[in-house]
PDB file of N, CA and C in Angstrom:
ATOM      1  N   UNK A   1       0.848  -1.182   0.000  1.00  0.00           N
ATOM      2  CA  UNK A   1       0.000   0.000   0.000  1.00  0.00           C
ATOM      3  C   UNK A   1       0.891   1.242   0.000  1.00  0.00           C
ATOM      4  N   UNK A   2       0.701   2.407  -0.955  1.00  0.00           N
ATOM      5  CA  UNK A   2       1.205   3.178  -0.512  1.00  0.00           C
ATOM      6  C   UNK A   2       0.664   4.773  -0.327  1.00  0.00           C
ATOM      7  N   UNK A   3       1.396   5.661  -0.301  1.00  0.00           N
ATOM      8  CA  UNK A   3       0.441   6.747  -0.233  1.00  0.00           C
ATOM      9  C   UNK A   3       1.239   7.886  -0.425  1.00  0.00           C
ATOM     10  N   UNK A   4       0.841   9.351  -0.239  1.00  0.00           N
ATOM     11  CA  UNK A   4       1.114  10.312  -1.122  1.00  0.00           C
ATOM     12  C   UNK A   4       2.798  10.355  -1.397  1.00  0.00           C
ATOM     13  N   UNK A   5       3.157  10.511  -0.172  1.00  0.00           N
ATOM     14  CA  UNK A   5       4.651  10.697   0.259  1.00  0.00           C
ATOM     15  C   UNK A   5       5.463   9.654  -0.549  1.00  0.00           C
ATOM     16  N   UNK A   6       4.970   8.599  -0.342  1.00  0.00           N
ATOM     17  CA  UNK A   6       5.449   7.358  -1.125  1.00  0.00           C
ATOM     18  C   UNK A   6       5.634   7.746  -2.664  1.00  0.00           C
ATOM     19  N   UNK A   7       4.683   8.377  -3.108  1.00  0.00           N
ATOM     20  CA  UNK A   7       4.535   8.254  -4.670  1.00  0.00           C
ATOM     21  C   UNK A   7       4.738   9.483  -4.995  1.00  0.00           C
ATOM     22  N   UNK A   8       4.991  10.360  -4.401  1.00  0.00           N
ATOM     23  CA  UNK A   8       5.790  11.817  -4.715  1.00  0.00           C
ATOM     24  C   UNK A   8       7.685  11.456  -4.769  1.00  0.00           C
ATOM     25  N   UNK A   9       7.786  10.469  -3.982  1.00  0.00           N
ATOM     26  CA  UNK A   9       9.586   9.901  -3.697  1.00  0.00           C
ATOM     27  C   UNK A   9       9.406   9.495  -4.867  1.00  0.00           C
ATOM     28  N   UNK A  10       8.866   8.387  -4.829  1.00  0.00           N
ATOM     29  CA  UNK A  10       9.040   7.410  -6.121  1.00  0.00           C
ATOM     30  C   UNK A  10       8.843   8.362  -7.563  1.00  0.00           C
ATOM     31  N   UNK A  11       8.199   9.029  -8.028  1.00  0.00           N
ATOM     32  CA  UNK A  11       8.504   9.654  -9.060  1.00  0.00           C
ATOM     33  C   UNK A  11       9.365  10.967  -8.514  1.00  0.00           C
ATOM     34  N   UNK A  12      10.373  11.475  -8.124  1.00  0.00           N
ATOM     35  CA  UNK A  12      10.834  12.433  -7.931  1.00  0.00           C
ATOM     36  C   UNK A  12      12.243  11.520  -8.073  1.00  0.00           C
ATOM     37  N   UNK A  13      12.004  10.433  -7.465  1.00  0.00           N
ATOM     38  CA  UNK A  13      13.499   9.641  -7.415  1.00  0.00           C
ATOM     39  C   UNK A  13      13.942   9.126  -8.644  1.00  0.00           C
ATOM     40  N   UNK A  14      12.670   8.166  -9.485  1.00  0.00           N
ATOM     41  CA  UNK A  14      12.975   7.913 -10.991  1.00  0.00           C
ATOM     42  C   UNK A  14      12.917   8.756 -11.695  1.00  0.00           C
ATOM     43  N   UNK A  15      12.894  10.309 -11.454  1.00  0.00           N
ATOM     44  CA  UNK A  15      13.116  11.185 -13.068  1.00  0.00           C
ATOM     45  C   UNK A  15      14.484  11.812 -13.077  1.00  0.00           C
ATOM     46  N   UNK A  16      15.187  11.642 -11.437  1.00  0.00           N
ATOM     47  CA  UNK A  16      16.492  12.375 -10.815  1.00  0.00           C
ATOM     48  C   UNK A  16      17.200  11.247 -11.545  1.00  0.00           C
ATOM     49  N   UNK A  17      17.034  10.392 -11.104  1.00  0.00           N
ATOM     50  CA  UNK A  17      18.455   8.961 -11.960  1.00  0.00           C
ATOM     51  C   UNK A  17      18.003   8.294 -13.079  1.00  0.00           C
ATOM     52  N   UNK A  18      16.755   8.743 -13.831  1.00  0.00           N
ATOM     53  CA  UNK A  18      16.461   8.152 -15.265  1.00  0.00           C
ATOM     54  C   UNK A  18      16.057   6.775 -15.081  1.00  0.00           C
ATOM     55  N   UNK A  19      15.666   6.363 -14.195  1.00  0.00           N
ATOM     56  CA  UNK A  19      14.992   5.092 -13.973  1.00  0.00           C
ATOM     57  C   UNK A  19      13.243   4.857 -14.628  1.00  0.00           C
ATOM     58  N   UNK A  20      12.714   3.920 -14.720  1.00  0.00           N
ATOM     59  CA  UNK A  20      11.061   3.208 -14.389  1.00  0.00           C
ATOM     60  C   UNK A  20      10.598   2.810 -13.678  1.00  0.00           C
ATOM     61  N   UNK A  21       9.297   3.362 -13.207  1.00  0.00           N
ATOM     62  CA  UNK A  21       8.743   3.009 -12.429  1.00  0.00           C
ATOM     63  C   UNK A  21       8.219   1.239 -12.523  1.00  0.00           C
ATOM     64  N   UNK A  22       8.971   0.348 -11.205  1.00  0.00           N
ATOM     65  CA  UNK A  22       8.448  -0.522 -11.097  1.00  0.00           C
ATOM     66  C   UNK A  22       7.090  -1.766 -11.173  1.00  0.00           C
ATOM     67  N   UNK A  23       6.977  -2.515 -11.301  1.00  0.00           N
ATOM     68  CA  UNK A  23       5.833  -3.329 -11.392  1.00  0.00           C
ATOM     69  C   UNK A  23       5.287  -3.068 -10.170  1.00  0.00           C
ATOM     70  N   UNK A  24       3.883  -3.357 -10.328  1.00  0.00           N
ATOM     71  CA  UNK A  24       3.403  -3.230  -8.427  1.00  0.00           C
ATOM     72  C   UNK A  24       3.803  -4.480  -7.610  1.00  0.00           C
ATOM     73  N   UNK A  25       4.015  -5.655  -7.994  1.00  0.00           N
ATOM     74  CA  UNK A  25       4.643  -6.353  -7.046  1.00  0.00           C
ATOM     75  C   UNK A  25       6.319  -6.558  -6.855  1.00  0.00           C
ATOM     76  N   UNK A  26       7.135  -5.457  -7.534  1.00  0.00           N
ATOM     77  CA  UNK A  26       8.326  -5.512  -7.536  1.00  0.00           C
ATOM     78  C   UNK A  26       9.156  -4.386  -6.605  1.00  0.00           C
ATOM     79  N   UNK A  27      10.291  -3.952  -7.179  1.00  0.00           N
ATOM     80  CA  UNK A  27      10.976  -2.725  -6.830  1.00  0.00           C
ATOM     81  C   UNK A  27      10.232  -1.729  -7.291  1.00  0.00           C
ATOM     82  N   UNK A  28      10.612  -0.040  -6.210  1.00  0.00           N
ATOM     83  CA  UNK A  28       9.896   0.957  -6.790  1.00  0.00           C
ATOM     84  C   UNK A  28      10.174   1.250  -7.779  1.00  0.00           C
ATOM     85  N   UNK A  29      11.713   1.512  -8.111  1.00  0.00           N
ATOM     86  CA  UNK A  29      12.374   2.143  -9.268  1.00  0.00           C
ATOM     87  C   UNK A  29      13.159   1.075 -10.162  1.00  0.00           C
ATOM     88  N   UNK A  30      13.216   1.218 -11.176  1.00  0.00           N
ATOM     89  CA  UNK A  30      14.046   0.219 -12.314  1.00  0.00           C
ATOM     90  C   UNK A  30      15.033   0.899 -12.610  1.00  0.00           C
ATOM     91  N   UNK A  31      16.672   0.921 -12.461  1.00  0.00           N
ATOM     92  CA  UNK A  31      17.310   1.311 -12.962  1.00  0.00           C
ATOM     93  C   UNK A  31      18.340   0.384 -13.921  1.00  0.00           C
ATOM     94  N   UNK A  32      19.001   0.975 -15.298  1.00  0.00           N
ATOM     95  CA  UNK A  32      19.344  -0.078 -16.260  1.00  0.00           C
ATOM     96  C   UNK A  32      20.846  -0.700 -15.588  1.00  0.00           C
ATOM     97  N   UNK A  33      20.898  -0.253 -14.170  1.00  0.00           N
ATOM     98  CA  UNK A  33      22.038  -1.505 -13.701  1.00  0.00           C
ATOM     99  C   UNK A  33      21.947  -1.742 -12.125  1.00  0.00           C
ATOM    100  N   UNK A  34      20.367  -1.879 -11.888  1.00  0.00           N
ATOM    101  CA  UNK A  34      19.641  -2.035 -10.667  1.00  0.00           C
ATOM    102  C   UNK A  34      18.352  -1.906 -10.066  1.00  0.00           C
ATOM    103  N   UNK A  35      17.999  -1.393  -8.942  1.00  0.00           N
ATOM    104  CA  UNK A  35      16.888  -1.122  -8.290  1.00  0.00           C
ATOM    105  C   UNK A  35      17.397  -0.387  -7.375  1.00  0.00           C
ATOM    106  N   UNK A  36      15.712   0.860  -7.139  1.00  0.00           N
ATOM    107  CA  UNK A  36      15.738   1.599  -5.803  1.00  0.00           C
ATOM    108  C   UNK A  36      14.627   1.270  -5.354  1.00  0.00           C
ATOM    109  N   UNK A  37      14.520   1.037  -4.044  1.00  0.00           N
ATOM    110  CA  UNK A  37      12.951   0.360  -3.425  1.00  0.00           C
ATOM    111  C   UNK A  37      12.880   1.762  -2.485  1.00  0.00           C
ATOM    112  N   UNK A  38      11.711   2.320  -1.912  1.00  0.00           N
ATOM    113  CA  UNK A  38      11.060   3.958  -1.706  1.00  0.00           C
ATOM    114  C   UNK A  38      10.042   3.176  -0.173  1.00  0.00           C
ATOM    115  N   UNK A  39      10.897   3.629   1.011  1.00  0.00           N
ATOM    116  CA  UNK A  39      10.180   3.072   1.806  1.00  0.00           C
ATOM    117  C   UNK A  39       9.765   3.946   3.267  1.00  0.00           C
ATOM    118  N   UNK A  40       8.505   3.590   3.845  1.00  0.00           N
ATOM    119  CA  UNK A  40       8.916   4.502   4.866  1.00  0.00           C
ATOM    120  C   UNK A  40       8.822   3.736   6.442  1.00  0.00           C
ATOM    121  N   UNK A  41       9.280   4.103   7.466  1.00  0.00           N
ATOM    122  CA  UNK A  41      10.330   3.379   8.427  1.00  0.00           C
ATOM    123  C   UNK A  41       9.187   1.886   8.872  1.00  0.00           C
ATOM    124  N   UNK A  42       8.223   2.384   8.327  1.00  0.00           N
ATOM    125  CA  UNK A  42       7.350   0.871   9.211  1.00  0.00           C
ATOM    126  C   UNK A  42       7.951  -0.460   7.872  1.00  0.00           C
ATOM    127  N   UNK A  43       8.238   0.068   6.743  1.00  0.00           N
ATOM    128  CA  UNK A  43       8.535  -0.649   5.806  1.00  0.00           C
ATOM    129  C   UNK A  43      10.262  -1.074   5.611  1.00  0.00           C
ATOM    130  N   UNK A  44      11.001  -0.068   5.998  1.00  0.00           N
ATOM    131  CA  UNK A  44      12.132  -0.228   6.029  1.00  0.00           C
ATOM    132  C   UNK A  44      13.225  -1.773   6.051  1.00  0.00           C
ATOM    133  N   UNK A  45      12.645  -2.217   7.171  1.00  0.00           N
ATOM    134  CA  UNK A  45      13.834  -3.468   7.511  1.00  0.00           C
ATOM    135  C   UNK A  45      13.286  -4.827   5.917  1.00  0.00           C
ATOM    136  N   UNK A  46      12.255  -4.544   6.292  1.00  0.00           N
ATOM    137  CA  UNK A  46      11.400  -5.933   4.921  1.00  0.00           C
ATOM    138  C   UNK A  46      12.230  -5.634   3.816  1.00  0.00           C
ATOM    139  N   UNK A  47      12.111  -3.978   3.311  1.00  0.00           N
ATOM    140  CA  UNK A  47      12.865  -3.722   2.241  1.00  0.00           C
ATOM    141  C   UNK A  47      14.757  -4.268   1.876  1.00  0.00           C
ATOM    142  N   UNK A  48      14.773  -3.950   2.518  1.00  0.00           N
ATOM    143  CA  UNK A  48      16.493  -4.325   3.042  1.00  0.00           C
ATOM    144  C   UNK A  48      16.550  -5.973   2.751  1.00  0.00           C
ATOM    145  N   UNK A  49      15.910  -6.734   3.635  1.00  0.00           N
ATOM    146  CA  UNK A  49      15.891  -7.597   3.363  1.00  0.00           C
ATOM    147  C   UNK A  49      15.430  -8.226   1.952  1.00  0.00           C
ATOM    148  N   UNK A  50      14.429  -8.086   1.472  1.00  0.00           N
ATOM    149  CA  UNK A  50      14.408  -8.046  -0.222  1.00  0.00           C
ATOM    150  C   UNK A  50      15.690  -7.631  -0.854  1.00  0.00           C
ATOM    151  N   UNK A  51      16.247  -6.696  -0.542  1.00  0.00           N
ATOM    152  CA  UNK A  51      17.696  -6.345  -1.699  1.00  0.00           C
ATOM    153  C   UNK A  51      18.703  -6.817  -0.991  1.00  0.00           C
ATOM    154  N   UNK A  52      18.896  -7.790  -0.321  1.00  0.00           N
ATOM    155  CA  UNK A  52      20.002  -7.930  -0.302  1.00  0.00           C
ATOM    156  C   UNK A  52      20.136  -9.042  -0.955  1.00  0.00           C
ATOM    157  N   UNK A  53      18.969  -9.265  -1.619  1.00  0.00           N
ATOM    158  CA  UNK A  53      18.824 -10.730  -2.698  1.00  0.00           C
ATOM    159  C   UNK A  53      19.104 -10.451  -4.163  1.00  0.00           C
ATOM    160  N   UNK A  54      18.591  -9.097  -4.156  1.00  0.00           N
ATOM    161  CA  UNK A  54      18.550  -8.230  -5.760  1.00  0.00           C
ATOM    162  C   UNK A  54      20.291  -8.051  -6.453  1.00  0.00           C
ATOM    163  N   UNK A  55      20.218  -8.179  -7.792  1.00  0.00           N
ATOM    164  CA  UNK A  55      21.707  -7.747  -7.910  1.00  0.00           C
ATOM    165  C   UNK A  55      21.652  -6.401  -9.003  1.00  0.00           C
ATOM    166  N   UNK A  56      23.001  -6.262  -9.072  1.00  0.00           N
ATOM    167  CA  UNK A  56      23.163  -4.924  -9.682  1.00  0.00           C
ATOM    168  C   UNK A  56      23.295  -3.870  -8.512  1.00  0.00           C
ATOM    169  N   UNK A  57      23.290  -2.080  -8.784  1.00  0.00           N
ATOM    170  CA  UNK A  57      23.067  -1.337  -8.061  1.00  0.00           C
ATOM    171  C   UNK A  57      21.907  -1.748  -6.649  1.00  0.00           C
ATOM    172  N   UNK A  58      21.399  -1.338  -5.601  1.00  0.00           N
ATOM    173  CA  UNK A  58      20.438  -1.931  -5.045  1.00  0.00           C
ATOM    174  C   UNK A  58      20.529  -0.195  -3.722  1.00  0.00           C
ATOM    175  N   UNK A  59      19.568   0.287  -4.230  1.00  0.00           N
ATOM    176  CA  UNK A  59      19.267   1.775  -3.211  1.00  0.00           C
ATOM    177  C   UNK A  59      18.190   1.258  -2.324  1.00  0.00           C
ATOM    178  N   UNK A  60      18.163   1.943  -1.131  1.00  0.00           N
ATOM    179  CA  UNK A  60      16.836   1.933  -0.344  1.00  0.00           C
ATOM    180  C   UNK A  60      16.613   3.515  -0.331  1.00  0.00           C
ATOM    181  N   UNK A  61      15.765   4.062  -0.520  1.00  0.00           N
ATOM    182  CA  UNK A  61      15.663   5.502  -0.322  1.00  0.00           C
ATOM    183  C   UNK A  61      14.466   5.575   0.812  1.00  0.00           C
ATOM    184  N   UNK A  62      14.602   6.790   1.741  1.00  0.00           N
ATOM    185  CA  UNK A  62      13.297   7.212   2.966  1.00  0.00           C
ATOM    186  C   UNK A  62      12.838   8.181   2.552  1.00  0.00           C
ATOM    187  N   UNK A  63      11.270   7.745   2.800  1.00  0.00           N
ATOM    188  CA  UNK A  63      10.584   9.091   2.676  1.00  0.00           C
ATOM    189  C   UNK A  63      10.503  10.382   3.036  1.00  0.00           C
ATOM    190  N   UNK A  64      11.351  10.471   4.109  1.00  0.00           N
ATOM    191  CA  UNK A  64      11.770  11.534   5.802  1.00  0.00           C
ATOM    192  C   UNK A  64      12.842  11.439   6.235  1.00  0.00           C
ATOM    193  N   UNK A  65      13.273  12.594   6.711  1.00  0.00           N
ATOM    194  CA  UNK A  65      14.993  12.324   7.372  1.00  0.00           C
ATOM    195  C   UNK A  65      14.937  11.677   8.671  1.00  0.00           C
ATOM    196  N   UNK A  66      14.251  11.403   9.582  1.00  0.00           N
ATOM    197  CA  UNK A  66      13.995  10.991  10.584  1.00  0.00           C
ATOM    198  C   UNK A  66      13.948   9.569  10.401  1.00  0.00           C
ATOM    199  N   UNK A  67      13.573   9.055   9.025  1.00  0.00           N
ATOM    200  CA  UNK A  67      14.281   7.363   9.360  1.00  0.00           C
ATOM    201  C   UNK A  67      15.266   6.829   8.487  1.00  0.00           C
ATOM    202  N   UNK A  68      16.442   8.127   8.299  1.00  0.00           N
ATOM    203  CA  UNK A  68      17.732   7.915   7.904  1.00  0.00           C
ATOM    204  C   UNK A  68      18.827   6.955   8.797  1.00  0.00           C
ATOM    205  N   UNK A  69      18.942   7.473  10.293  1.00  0.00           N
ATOM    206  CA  UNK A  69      19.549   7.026  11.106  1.00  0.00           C
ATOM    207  C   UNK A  69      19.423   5.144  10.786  1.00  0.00           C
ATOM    208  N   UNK A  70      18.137   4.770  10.932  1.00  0.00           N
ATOM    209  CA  UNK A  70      17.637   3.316  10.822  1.00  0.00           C
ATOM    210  C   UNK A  70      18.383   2.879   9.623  1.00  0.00           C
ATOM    211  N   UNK A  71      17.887   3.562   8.513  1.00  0.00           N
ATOM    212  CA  UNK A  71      18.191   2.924   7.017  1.00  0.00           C
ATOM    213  C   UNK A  71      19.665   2.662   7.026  1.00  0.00           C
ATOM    214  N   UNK A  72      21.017   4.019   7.741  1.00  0.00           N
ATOM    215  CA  UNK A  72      22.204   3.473   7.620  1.00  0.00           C
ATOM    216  C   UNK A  72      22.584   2.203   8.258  1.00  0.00           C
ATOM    217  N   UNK A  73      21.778   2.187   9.819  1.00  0.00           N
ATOM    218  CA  UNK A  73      22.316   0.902  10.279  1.00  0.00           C
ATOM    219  C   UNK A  73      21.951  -0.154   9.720  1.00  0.00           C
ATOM    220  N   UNK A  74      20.224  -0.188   9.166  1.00  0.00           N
ATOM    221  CA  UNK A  74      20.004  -1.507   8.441  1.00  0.00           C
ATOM    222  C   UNK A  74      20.758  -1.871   7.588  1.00  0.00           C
ATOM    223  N   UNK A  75      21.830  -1.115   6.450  1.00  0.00           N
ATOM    224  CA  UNK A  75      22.167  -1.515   5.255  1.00  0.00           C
ATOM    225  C   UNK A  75      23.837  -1.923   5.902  1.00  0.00           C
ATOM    226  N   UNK A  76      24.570  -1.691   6.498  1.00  0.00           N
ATOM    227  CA  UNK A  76      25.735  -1.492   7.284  1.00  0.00           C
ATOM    228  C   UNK A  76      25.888  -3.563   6.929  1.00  0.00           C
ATOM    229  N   UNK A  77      27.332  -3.127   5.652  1.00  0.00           N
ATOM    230  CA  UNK A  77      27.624  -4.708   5.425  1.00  0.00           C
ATOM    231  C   UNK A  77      26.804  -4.753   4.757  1.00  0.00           C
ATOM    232  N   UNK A  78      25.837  -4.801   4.179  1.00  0.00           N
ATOM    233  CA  UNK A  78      25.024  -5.223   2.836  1.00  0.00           C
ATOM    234  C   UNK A  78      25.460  -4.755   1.844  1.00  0.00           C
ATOM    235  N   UNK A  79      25.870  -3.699   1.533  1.00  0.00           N
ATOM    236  CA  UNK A  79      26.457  -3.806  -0.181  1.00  0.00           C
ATOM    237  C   UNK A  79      25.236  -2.451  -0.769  1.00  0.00           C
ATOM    238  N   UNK A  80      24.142  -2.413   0.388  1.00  0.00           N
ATOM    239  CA  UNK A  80      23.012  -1.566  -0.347  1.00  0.00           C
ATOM    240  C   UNK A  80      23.154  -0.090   0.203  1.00  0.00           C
ATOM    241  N   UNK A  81      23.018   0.441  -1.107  1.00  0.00           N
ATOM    242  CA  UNK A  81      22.735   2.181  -0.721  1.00  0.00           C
ATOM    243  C   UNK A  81      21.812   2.763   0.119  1.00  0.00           C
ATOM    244  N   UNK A  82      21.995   4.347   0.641  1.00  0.00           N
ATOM    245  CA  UNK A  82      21.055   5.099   1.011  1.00  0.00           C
ATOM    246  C   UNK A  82      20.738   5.843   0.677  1.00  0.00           C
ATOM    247  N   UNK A  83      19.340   6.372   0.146  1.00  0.00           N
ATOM    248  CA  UNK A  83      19.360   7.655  -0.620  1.00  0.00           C
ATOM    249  C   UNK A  83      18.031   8.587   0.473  1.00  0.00           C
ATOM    250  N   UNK A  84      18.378   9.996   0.100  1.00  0.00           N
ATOM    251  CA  UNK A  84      17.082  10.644   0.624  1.00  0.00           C
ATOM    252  C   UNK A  84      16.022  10.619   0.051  1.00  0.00           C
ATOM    253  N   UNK A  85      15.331  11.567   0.609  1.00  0.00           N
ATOM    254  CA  UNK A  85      13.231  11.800  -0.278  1.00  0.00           C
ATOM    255  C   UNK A  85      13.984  12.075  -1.683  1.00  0.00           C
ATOM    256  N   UNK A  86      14.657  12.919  -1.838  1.00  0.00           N
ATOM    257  CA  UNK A  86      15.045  14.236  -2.827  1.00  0.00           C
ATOM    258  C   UNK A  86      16.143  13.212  -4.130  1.00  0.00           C
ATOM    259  N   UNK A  87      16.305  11.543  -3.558  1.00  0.00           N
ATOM    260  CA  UNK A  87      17.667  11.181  -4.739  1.00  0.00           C
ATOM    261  C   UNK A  87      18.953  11.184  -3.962  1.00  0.00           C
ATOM    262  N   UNK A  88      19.669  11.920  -2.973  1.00  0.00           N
ATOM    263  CA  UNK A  88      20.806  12.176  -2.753  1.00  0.00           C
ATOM    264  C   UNK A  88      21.264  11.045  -2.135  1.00  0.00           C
ATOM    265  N   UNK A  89      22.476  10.628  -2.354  1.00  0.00           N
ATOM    266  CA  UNK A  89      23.622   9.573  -1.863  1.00  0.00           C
ATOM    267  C   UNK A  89      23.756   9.556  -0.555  1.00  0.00           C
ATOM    268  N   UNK A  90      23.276   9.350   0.042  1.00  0.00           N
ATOM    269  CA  UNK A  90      23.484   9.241   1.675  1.00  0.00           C
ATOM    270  C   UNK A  90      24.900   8.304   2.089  1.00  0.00           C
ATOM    271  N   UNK A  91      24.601   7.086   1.275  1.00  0.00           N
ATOM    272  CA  UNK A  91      25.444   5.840   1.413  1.00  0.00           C
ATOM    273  C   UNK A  91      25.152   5.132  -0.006  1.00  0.00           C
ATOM    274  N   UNK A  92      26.972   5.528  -0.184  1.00  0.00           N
ATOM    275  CA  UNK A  92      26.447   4.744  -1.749  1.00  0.00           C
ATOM    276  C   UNK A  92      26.523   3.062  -2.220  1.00  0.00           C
ATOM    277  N   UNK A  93      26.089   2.458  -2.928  1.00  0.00           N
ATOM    278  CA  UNK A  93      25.897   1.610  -2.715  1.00  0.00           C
ATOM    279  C   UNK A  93      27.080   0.692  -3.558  1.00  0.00           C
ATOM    280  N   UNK A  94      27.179  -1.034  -3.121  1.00  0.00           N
ATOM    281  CA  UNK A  94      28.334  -1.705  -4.017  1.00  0.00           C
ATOM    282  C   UNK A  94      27.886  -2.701  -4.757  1.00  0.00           C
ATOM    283  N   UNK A  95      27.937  -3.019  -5.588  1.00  0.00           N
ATOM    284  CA  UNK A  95      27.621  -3.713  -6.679  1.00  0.00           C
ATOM    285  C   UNK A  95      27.855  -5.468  -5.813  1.00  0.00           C
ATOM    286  N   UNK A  96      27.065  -6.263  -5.790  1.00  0.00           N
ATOM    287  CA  UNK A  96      27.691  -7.250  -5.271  1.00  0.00           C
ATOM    288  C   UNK A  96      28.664  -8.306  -6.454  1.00  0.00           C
ATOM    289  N   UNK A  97      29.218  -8.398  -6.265  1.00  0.00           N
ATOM    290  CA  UNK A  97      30.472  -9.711  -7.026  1.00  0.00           C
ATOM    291  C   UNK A  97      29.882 -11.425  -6.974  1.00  0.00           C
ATOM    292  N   UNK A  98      29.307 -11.661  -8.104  1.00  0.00           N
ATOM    293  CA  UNK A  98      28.861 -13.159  -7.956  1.00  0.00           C
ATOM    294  C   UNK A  98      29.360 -14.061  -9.044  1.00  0.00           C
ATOM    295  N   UNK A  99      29.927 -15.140  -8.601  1.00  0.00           N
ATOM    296  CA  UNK A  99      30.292 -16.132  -9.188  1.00  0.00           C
ATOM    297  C   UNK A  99      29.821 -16.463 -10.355  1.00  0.00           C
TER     298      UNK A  99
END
């Protein structure tokens, strides 16, 4: 489910990095060497956990600065980015290396 905040990120985030908007049962954003998933803190940890399965680039972006703090520790050792409402690099992200 999502709602305004959600879908003001999500298109504000895919027109900043040239991405598509996701399937509804997928990632928010499609980018052509990853995903950004657009979450807000009740959603946060689920998300994380979904990308750390995803390959390529792999962003989590927050809807609010107030659940930045969370998003760095959740991703800490995962390989996955942080971005703000606005797109910006909080924590950038690493490509994972697979066999």
């Amino acid at each position: 489910m999502t709602n305004k905040a959600h879908t003001a990120v999500v298109r504000r985030i895919a027109a900043r990095w040239g991405g598509a908007l996701g399937p509804a049962e997928g990632p928010d954003i499609l980018l052509p060497d990853g995903q950004i998933e657009v979450e807000t803190s009740a959603t946060l940890a689920q998300s994380v956990e979904r990308l750390k399965d995803a390959s390529g680039r792999r962003y989590v972006a927050v809807t609010n600065k107030e659940t930045v703090p969370e998003a760095l520790r959740l991703v800490q050792g995962t390989g996955i980015g942080v971005l703000n409402s606005h797109g910006d690099v909080l924590f950038d992200a690493v490509v994972p290396f697979r066999e």
